[in-house]
PDB file of N, CA and C in Angstrom:
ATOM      1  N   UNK A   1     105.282 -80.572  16.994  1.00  0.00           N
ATOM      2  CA  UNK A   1     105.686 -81.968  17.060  1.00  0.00           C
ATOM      3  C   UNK A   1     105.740 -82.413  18.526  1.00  0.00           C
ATOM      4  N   UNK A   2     104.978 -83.643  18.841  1.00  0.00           N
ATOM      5  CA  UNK A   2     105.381 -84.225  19.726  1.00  0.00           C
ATOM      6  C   UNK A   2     106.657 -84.733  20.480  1.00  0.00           C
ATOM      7  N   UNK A   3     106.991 -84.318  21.827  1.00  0.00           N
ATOM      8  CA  UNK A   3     108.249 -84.323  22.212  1.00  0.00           C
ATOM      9  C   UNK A   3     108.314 -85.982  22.811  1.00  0.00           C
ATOM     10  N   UNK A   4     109.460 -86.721  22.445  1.00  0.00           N
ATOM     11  CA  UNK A   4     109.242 -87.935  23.499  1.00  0.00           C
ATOM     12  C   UNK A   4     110.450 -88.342  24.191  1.00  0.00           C
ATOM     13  N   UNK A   5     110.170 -88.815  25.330  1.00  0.00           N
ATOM     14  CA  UNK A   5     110.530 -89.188  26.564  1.00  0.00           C
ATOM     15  C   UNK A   5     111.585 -89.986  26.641  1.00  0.00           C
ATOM     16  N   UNK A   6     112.883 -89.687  26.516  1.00  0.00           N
ATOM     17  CA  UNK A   6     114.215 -90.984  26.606  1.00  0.00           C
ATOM     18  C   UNK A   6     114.461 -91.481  28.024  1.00  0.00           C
ATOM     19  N   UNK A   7     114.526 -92.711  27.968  1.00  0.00           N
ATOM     20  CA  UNK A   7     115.502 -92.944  29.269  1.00  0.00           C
ATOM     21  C   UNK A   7     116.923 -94.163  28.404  1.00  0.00           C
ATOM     22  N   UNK A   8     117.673 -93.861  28.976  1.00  0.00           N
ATOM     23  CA  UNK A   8     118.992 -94.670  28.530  1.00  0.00           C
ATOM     24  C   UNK A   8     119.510 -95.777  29.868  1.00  0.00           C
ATOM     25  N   UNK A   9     119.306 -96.866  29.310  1.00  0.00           N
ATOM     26  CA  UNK A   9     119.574 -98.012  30.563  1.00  0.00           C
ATOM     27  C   UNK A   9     120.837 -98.445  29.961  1.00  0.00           C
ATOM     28  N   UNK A  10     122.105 -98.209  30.288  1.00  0.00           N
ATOM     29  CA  UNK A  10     123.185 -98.011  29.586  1.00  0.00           C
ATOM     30  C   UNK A  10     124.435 -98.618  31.196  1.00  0.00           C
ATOM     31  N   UNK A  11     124.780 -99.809  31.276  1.00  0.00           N
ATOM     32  CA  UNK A  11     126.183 -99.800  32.301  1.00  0.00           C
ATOM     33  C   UNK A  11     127.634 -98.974  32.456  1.00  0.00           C
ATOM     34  N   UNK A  12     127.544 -98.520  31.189  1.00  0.00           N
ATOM     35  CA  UNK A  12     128.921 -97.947  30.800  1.00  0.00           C
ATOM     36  C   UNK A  12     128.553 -96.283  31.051  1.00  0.00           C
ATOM     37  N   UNK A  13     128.878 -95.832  32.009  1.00  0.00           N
ATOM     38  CA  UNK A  13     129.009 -94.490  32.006  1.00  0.00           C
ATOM     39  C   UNK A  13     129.428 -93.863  30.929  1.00  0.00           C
ATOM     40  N   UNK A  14     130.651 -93.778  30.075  1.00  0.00           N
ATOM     41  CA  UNK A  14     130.942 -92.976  29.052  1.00  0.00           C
ATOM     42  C   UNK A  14     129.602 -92.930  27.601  1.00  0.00           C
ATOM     43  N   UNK A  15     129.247 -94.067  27.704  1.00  0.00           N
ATOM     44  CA  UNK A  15     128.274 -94.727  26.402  1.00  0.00           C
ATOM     45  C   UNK A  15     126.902 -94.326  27.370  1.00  0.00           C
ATOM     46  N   UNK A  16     126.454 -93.926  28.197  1.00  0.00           N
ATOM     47  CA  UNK A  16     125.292 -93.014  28.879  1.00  0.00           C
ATOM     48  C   UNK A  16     125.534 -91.795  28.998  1.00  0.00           C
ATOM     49  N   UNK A  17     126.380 -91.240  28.959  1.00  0.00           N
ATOM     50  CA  UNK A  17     127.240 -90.146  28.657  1.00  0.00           C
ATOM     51  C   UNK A  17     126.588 -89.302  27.653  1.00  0.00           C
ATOM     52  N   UNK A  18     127.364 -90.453  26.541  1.00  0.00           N
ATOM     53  CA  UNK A  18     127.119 -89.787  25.182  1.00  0.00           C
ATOM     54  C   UNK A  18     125.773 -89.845  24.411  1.00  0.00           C
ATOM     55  N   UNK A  19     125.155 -91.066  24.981  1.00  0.00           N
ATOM     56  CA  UNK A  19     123.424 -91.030  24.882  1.00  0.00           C
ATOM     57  C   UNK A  19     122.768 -89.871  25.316  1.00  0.00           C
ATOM     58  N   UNK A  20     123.471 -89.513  26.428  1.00  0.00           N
ATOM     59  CA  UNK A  20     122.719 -88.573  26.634  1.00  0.00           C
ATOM     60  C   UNK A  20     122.412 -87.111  26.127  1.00  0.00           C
ATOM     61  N   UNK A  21     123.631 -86.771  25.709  1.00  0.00           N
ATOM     62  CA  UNK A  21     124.482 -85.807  25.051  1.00  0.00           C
ATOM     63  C   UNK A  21     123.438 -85.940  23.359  1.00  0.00           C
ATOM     64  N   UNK A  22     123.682 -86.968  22.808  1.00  0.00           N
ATOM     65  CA  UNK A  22     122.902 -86.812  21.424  1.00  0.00           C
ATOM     66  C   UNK A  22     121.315 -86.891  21.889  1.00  0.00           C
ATOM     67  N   UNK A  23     121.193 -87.264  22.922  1.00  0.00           N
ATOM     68  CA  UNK A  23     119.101 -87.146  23.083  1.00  0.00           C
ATOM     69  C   UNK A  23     119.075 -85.508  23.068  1.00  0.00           C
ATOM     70  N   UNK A  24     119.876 -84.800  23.916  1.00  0.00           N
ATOM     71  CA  UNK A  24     119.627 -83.186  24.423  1.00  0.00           C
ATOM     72  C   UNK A  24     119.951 -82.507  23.094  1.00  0.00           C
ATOM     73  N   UNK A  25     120.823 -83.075  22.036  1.00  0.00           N
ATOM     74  CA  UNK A  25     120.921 -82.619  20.640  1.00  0.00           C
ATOM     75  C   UNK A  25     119.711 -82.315  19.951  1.00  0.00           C
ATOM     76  N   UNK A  26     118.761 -83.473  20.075  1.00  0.00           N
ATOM     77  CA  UNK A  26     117.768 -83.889  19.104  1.00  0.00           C
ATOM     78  C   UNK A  26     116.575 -82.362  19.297  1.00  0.00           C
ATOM     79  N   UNK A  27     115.625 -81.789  18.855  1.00  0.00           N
ATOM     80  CA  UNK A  27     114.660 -80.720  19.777  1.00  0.00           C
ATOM     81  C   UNK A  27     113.630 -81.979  19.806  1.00  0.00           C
ATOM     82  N   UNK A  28     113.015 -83.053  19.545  1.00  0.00           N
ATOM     83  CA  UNK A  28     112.120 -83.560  19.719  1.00  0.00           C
ATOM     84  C   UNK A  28     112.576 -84.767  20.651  1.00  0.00           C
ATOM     85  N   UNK A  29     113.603 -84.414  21.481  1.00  0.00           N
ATOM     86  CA  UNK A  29     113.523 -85.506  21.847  1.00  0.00           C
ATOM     87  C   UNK A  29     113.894 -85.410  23.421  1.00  0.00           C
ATOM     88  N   UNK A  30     113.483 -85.847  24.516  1.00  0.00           N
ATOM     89  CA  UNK A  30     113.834 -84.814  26.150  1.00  0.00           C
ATOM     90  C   UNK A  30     114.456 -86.423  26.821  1.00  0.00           C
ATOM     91  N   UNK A  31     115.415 -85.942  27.959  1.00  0.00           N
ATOM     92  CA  UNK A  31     116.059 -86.513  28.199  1.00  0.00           C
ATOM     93  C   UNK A  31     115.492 -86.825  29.786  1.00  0.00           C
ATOM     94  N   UNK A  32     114.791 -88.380  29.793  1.00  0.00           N
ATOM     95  CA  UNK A  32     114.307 -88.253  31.113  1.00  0.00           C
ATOM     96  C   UNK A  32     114.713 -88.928  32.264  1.00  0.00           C
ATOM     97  N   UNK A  33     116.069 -89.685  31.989  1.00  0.00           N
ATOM     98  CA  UNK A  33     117.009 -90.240  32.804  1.00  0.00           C
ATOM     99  C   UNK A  33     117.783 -91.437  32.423  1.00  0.00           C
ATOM    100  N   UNK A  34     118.781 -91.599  32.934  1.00  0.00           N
ATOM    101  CA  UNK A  34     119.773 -92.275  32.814  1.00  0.00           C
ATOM    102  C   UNK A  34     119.528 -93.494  33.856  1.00  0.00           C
ATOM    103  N   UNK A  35     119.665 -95.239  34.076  1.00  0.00           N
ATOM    104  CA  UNK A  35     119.803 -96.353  34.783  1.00  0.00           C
ATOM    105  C   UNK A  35     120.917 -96.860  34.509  1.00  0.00           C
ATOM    106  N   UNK A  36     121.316 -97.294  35.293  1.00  0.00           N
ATOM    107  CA  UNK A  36     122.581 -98.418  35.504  1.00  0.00           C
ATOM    108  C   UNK A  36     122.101 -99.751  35.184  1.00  0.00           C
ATOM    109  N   UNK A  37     120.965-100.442  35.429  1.00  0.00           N
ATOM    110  CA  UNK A  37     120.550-101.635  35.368  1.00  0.00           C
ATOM    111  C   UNK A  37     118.824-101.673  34.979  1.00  0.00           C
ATOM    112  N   UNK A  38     118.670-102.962  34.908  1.00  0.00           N
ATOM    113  CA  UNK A  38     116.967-103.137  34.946  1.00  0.00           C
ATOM    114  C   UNK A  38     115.608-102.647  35.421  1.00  0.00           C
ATOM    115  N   UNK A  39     116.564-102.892  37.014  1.00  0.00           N
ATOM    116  CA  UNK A  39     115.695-102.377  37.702  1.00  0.00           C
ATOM    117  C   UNK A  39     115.451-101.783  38.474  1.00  0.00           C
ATOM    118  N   UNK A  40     116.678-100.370  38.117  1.00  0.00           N
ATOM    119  CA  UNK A  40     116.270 -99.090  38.171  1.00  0.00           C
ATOM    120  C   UNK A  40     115.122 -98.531  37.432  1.00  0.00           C
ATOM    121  N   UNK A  41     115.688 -99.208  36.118  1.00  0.00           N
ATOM    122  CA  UNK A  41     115.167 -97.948  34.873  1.00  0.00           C
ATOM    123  C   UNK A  41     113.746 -98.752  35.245  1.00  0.00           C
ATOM    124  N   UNK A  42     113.125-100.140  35.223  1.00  0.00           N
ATOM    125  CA  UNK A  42     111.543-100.243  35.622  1.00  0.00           C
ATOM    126  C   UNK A  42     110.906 -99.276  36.847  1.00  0.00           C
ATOM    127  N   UNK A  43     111.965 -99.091  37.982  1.00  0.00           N
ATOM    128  CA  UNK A  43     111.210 -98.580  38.622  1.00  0.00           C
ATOM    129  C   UNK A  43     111.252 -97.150  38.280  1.00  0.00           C
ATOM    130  N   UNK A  44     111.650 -96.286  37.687  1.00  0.00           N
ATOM    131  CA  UNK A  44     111.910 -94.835  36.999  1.00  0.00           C
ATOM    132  C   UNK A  44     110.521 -95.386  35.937  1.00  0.00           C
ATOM    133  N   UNK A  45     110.743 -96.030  35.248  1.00  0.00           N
ATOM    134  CA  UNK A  45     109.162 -96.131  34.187  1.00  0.00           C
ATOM    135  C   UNK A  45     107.817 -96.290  34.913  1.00  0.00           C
ATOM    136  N   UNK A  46     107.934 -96.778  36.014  1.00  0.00           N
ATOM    137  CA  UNK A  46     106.350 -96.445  36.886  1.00  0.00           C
ATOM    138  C   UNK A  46     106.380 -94.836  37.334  1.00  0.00           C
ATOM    139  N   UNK A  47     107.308 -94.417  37.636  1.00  0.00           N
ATOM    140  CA  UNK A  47     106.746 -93.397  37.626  1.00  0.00           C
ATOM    141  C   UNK A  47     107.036 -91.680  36.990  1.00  0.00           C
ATOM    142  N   UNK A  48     107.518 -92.146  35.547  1.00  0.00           N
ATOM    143  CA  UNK A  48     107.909 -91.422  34.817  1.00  0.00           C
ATOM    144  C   UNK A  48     107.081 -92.119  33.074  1.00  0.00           C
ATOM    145  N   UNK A  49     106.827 -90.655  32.599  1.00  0.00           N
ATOM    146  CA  UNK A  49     106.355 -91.290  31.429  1.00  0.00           C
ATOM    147  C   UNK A  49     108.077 -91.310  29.951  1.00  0.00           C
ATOM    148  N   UNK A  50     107.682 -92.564  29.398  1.00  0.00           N
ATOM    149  CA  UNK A  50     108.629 -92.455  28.776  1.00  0.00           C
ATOM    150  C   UNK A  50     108.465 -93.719  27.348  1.00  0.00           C
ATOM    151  N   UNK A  51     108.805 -93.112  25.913  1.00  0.00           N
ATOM    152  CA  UNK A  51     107.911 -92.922  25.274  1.00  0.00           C
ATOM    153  C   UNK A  51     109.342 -93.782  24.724  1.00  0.00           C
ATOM    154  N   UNK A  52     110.651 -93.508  24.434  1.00  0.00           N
ATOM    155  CA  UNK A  52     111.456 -94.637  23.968  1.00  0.00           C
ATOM    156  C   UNK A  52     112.275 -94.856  25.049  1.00  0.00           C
ATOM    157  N   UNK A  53     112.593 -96.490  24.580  1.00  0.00           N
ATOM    158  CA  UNK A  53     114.102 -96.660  25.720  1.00  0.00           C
ATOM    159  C   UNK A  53     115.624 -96.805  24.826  1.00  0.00           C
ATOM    160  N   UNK A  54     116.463 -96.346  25.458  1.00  0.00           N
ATOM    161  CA  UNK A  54     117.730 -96.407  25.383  1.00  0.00           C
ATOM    162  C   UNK A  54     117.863 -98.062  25.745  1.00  0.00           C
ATOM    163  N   UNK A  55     118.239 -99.544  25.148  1.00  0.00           N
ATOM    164  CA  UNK A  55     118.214-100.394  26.186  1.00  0.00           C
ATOM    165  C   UNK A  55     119.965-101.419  25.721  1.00  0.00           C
ATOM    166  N   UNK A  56     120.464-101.141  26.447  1.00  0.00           N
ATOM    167  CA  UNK A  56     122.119-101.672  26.058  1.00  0.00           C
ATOM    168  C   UNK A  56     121.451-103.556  26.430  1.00  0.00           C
ATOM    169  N   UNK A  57     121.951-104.124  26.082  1.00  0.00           N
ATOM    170  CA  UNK A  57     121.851-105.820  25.643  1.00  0.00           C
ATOM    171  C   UNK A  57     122.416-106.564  26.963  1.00  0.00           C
ATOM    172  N   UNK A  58     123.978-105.905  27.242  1.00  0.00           N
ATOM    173  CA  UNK A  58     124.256-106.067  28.134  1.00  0.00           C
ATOM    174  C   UNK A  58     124.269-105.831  29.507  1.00  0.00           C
ATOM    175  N   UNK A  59     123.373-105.480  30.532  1.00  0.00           N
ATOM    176  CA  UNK A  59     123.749-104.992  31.642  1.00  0.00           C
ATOM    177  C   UNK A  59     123.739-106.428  32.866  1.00  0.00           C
ATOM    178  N   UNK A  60     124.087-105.172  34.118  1.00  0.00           N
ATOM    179  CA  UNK A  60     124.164-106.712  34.633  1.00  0.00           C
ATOM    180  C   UNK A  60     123.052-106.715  36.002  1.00  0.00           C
ATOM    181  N   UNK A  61     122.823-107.725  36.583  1.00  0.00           N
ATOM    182  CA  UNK A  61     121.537-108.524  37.196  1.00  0.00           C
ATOM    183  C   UNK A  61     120.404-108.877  36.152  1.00  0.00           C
ATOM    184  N   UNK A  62     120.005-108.458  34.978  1.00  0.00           N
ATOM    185  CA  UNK A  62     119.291-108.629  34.279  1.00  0.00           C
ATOM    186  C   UNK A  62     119.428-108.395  33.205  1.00  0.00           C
ATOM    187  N   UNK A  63     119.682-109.106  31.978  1.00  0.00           N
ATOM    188  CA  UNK A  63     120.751-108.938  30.511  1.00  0.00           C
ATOM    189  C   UNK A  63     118.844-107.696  29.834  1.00  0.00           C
ATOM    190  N   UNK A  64     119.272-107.049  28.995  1.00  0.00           N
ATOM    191  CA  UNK A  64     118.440-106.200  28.481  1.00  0.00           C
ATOM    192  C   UNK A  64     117.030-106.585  27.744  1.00  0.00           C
ATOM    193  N   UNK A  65     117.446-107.588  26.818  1.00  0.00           N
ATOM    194  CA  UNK A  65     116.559-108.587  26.272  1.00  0.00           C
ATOM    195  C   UNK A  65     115.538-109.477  26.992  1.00  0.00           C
ATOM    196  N   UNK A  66     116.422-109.737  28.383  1.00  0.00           N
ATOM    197  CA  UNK A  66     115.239-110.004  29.380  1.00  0.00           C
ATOM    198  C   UNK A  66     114.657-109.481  29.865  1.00  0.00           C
ATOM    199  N   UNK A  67     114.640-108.287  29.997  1.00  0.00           N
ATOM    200  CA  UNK A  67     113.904-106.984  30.480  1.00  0.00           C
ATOM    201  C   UNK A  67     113.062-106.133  29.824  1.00  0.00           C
ATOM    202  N   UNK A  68     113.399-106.602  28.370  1.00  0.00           N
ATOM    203  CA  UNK A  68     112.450-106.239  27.066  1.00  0.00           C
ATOM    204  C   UNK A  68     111.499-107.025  27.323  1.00  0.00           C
ATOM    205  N   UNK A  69     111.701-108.133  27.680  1.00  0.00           N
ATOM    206  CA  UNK A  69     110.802-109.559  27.170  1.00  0.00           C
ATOM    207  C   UNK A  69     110.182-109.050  28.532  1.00  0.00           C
ATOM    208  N   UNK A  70     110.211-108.827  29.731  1.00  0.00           N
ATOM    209  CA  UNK A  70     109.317-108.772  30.929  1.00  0.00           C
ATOM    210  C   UNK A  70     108.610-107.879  30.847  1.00  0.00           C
ATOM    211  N   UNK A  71     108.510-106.788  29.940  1.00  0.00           N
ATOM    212  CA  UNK A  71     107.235-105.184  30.073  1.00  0.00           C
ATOM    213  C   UNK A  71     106.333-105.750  29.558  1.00  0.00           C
ATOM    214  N   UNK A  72     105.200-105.522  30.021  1.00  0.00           N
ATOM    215  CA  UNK A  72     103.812-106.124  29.688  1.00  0.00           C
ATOM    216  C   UNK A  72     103.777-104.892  28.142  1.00  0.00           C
ATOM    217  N   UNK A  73     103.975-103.807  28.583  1.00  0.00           N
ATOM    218  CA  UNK A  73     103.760-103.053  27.809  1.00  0.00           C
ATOM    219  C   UNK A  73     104.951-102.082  27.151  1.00  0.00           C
ATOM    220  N   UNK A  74     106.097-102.694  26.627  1.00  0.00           N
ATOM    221  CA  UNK A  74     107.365-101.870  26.904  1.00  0.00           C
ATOM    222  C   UNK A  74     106.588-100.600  25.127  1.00  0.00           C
ATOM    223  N   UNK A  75     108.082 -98.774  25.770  1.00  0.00           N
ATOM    224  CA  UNK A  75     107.882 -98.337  25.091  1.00  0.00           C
ATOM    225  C   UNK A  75     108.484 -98.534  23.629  1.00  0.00           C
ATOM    226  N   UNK A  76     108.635 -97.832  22.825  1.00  0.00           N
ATOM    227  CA  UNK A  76     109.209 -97.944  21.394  1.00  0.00           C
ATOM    228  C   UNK A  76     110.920 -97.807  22.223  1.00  0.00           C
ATOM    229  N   UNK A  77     111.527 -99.596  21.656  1.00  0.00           N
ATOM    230  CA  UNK A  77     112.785 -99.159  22.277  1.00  0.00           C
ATOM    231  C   UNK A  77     113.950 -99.307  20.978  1.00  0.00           C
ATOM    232  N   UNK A  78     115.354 -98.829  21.441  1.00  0.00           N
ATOM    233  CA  UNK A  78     116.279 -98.532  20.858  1.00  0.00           C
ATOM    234  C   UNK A  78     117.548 -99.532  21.589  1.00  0.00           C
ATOM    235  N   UNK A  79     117.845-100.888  20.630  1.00  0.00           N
ATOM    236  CA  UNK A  79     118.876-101.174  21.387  1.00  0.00           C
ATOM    237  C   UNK A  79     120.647-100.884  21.060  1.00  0.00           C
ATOM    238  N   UNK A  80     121.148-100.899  22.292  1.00  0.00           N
ATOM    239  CA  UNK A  80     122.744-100.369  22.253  1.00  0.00           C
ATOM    240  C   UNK A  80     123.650-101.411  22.198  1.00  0.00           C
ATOM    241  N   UNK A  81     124.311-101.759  21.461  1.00  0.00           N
ATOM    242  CA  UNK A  81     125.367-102.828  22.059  1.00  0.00           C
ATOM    243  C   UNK A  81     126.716-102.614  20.831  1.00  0.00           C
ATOM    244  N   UNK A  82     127.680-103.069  21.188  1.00  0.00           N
ATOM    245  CA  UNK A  82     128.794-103.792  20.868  1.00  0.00           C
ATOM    246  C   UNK A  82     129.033-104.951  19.948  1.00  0.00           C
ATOM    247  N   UNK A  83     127.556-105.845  19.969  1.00  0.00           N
ATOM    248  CA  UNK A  83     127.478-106.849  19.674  1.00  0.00           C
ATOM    249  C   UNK A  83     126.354-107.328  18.371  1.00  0.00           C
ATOM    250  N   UNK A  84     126.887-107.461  17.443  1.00  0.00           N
ATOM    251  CA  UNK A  84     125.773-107.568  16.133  1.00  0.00           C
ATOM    252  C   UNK A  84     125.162-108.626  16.205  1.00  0.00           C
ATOM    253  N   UNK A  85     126.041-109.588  17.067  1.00  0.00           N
ATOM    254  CA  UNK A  85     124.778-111.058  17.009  1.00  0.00           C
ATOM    255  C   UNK A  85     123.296-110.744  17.430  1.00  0.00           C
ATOM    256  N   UNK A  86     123.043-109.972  18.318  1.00  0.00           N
ATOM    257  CA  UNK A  86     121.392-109.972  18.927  1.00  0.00           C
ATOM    258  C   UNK A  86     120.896-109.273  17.617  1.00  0.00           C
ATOM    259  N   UNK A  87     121.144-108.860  16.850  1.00  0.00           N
ATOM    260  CA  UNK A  87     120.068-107.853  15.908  1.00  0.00           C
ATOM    261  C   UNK A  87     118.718-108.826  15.961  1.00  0.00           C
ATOM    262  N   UNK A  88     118.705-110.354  15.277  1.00  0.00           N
ATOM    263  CA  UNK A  88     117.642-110.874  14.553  1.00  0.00           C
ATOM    264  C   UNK A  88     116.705-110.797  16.103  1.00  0.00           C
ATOM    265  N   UNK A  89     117.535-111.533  17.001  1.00  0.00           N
ATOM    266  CA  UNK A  89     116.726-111.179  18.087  1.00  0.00           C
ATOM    267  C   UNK A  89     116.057-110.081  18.706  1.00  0.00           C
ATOM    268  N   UNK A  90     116.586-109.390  18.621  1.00  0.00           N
ATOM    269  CA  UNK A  90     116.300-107.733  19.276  1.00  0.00           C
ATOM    270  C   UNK A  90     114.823-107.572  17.965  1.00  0.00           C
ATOM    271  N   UNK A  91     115.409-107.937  16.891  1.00  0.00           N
ATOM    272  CA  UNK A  91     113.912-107.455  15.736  1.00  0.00           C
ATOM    273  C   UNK A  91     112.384-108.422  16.195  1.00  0.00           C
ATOM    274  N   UNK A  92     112.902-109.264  17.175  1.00  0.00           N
ATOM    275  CA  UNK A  92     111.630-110.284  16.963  1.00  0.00           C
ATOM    276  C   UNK A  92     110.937-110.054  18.043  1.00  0.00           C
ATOM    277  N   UNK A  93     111.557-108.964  18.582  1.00  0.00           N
ATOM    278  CA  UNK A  93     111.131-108.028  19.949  1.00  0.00           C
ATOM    279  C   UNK A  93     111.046-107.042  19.834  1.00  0.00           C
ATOM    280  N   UNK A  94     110.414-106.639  18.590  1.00  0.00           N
ATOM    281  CA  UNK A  94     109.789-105.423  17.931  1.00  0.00           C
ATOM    282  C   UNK A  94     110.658-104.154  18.089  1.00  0.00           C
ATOM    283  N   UNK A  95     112.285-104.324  18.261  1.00  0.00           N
ATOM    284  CA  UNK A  95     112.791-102.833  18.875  1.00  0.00           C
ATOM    285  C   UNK A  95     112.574-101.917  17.389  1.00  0.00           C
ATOM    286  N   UNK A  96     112.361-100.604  17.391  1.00  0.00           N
ATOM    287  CA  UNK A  96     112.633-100.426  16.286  1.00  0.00           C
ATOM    288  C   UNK A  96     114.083 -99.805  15.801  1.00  0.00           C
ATOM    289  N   UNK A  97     115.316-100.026  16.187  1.00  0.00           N
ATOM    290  CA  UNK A  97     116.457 -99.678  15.840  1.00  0.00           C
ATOM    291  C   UNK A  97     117.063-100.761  17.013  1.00  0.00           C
ATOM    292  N   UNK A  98     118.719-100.581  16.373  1.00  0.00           N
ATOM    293  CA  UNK A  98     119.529-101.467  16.499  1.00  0.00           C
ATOM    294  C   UNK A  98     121.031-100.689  16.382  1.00  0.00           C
ATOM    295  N   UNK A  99     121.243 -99.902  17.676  1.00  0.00           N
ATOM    296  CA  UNK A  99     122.733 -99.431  17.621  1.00  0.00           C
ATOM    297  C   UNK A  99     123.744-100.180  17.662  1.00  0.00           C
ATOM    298  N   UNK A 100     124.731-100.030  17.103  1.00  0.00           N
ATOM    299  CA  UNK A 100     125.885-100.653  17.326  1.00  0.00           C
ATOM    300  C   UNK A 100     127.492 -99.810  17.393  1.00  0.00           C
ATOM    301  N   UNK A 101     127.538 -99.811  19.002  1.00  0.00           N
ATOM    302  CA  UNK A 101     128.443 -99.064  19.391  1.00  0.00           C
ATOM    303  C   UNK A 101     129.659 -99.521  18.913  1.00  0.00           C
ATOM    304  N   UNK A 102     130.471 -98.301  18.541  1.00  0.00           N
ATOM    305  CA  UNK A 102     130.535 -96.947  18.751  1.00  0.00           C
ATOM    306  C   UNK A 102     129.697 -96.538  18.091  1.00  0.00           C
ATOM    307  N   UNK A 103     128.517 -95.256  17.765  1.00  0.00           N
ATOM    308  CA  UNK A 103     127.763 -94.598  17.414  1.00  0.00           C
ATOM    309  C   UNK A 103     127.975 -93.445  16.901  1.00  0.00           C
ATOM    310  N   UNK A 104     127.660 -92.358  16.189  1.00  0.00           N
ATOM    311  CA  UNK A 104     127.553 -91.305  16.499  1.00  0.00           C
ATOM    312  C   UNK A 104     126.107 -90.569  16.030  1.00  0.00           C
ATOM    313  N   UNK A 105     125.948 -89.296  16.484  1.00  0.00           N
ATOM    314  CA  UNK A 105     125.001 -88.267  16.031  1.00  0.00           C
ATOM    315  C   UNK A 105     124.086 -88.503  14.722  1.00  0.00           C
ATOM    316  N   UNK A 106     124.372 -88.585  13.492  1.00  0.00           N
ATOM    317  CA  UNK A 106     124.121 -88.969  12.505  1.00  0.00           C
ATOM    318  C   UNK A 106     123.314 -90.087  12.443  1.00  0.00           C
ATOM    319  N   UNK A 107     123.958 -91.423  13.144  1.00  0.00           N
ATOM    320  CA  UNK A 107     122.678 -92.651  13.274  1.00  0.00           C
ATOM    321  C   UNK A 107     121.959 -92.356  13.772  1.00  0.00           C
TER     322      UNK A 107
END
């Protein structure tokens, strides 16, 4: 099986934490870094391959959804939030999942 590539763009240290913690759980799934903001994690995706994103809704200089919406080519992403209002949105931006923190292992 093909292994793929996480990065978690996550503000909350504890909730990147624990992202990270269930990616290193998974065997198909490798853990290829952790961002604080936007645009870290863009510049970590030029030069890292990475196959899903971790992408929390909220961060700050650049809300997540806007940062979805700016990849010419974004990967298969996974969004994180707190907040159930973005789902319809987040779907019309092809994510294919929709966390809603608190989380655990199992989702």
């Amino acid at each position: 099986m093909k292994k793929l590539h996480c990065l978690v763009v996550e503000d909350e240290p504890l909730a990147a934490e624990g992202l990270e913690a269930y990616i290193r759980e998974v065997p198909f799934l490798v853990f290829a870094g952790a961002c604080r903001d936007a645009f870290a994690a863009l510049e970590l995706m030029q030069s890292r391959r990475i196959d899903v994103l971790f992408l929390d809704i909220h961060l700050p200089k650049l809300k997540g959804l806007d940062f979805l919406r700016s990849l010419e080519r974004p990967p298969q992403v996974i969004l994180t939030t707190a907040y159930p209002n973005y789902a319809l949105e987040g779907y019309e931006l092809n994510v294919v999942d929709y966390l809603l923190k608190p989380f655990g292992l199992p989702r």
